[in-house]
N, C-alpha and C. Protein backbone atom coordinates (compact mmCIF):
# COMPACT_ATOMS: atom_id res chain seq x y z
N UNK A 1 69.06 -16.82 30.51
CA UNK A 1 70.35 -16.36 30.04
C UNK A 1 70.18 -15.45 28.82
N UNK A 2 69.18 -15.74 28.00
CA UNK A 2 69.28 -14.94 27.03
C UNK A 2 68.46 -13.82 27.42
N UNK A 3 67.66 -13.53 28.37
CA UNK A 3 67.19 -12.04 28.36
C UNK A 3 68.11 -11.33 28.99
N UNK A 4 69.23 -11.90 30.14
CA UNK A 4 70.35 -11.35 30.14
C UNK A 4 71.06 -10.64 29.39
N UNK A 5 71.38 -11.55 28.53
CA UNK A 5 72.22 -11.16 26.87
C UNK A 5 71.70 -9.82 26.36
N UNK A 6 70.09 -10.16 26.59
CA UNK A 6 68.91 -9.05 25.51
C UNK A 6 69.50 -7.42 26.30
N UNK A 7 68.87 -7.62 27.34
CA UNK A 7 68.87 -6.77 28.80
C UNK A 7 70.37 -5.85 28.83
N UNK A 8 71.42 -6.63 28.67
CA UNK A 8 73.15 -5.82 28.48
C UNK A 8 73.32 -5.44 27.40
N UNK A 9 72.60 -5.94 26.09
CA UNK A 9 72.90 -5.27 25.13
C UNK A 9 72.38 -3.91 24.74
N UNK A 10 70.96 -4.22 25.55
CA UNK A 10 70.19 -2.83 25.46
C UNK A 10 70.68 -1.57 26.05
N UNK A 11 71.37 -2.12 27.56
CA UNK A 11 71.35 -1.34 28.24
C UNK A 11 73.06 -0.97 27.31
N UNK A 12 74.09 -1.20 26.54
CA UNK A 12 75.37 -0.95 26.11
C UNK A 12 74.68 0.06 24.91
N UNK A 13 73.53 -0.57 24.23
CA UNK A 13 73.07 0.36 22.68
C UNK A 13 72.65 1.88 23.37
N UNK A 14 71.80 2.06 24.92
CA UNK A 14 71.47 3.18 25.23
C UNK A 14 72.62 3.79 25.47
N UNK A 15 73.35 3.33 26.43
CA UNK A 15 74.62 4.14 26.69
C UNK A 15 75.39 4.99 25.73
N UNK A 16 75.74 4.12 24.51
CA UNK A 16 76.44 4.49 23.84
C UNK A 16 75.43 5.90 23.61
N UNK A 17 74.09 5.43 23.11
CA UNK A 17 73.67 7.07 22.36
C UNK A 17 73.48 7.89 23.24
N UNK A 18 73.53 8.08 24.44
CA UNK A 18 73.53 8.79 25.77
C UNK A 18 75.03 9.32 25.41
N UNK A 19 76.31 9.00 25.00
CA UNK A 19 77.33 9.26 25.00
C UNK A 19 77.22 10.03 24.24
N UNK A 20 77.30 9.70 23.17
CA UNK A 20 77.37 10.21 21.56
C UNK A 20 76.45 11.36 21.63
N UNK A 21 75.07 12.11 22.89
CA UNK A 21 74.70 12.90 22.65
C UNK A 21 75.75 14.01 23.35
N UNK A 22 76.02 13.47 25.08
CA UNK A 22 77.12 14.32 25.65
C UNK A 22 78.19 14.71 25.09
N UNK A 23 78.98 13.72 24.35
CA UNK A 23 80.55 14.62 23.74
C UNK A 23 79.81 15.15 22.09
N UNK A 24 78.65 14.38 21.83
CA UNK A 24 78.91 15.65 20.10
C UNK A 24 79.71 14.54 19.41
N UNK A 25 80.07 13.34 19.97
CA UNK A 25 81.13 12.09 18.95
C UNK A 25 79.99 11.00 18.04
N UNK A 26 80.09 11.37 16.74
CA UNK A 26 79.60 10.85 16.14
C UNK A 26 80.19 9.37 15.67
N UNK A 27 81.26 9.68 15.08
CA UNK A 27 82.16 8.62 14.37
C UNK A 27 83.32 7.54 15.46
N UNK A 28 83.53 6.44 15.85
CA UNK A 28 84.10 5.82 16.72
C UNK A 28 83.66 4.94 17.16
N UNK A 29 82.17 5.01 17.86
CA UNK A 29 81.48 4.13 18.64
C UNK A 29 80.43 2.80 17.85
N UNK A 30 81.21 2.22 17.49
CA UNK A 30 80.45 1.30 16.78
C UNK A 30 79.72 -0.48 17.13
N UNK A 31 78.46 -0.40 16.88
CA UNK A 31 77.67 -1.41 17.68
C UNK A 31 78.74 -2.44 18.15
N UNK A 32 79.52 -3.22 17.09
CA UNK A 32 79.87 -4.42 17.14
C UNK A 32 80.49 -4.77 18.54
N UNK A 33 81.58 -3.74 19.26
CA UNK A 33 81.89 -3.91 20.61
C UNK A 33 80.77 -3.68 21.68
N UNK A 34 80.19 -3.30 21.53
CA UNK A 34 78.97 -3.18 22.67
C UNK A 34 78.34 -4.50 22.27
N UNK A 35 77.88 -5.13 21.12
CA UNK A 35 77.23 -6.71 21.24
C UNK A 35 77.97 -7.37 21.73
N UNK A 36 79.18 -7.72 21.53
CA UNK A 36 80.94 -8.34 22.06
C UNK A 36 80.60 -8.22 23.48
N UNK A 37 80.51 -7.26 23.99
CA UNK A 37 80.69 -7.16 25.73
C UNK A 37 79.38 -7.60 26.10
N UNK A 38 78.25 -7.58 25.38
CA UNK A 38 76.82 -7.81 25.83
C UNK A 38 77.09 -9.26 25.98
N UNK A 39 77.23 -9.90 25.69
CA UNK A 39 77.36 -11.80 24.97
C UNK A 39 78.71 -11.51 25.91
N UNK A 40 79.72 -11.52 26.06
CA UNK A 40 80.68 -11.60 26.82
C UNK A 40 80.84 -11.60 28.43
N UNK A 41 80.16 -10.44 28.59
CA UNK A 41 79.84 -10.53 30.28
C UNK A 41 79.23 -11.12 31.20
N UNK A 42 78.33 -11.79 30.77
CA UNK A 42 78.04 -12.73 31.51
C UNK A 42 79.17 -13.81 31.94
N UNK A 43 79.57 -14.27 31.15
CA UNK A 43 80.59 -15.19 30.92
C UNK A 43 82.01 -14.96 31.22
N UNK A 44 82.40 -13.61 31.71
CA UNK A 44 83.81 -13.33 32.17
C UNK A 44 83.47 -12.23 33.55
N UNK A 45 83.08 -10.85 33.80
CA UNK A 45 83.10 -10.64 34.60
C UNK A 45 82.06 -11.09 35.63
N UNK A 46 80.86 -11.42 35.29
CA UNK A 46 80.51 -11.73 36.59
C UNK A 46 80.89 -13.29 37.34
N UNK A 47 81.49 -13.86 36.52
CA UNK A 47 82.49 -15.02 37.38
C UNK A 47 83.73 -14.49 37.77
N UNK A 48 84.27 -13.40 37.56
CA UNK A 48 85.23 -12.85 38.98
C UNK A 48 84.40 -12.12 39.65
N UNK A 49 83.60 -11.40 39.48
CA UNK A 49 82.97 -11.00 40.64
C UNK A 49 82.31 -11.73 41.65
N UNK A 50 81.81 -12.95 41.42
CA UNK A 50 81.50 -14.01 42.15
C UNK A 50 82.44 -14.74 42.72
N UNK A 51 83.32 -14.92 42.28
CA UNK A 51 84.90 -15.73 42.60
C UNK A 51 85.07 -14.59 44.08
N UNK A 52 85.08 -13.06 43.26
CA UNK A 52 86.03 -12.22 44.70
C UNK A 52 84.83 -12.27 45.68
N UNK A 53 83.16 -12.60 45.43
CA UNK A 53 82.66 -12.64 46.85
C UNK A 53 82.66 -13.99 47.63
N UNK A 54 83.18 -14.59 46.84
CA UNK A 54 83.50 -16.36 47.58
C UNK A 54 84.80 -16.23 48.35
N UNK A 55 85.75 -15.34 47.94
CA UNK A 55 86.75 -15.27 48.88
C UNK A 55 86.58 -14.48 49.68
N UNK A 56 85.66 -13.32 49.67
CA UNK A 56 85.84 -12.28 51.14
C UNK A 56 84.57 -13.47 52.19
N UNK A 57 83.89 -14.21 51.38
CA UNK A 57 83.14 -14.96 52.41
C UNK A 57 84.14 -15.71 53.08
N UNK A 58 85.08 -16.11 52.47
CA UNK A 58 86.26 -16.93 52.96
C UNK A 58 86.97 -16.47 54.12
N UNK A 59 87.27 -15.54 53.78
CA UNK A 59 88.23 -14.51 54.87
C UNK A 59 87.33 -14.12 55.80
N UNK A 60 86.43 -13.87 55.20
CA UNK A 60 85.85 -13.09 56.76
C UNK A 60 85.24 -14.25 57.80
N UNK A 61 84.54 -15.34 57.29
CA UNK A 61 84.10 -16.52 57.79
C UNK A 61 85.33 -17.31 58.62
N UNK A 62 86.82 -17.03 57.73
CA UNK A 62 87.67 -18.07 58.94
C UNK A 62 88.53 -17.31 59.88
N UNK A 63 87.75 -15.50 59.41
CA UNK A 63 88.79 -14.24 60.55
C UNK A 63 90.21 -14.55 60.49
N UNK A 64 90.68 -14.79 59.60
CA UNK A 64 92.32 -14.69 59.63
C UNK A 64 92.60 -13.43 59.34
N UNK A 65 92.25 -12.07 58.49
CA UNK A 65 92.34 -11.03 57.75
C UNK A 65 91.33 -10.19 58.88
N UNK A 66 92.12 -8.64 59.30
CA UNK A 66 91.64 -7.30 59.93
C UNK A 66 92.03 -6.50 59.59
N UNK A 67 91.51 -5.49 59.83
CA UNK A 67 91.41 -4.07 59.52
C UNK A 67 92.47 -3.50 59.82
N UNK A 68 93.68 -2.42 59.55
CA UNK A 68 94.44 -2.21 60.38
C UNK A 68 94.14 -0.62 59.89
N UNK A 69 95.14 0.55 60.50
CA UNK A 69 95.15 2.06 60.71
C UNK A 69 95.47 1.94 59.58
N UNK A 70 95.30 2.92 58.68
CA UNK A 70 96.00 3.65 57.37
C UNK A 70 96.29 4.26 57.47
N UNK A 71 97.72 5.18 57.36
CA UNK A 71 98.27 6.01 57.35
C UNK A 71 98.77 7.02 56.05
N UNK A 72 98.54 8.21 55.84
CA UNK A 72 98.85 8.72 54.55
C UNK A 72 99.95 9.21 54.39
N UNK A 73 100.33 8.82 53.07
CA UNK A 73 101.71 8.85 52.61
C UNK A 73 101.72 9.88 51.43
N UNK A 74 100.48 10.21 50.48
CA UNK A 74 100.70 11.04 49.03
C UNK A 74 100.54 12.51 49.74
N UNK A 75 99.53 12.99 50.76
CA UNK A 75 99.48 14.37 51.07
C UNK A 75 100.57 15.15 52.07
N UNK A 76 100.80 16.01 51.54
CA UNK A 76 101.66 17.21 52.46
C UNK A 76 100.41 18.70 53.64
N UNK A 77 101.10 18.76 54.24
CA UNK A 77 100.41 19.76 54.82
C UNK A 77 100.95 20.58 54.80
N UNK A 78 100.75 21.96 54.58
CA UNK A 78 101.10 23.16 54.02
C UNK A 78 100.98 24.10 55.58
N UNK A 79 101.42 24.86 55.50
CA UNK A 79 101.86 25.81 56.83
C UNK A 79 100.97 26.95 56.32
């Protein structure tokens, strides 16, 4: 668990300076939320992400839920 912890934090400290080289933003991005989400994620999203693959095992295992046609509703077709 804790090289987890190690492993997300590293990978949140690169990001950020990967960011901070693309926009030129110096001032804003400060460690303390990237340790917050490092120590945090384990512990909140990947238990819904595990939760939502326990339910599509659900659904798809007792086939109550199919596929149906989609039909589009936002595009126009132009002449």
């Amino acid at each position: 668990m804790i090289a987890k912890i190690a492993i997300d934090l590293s990978f949140h400290l690169w990001s950020l300076g990967i960011y901070k080289r693309w926009t030129g933003q110096r001032e804003g991005l400060n460690l303390g939320p990237a340790i917050v989400a490092a120590i945090a994620e384990p512990f909140s999203f990947q238990l819904l992400r595990h939760a939502g693959a326990i339910y599509g095992w659900y659904a798809f295992l007792r086939g109550g839920q199919t596929w149906s046609a989609q039909t589009r509703t936002a595009l126009e077709q132009r002449a």
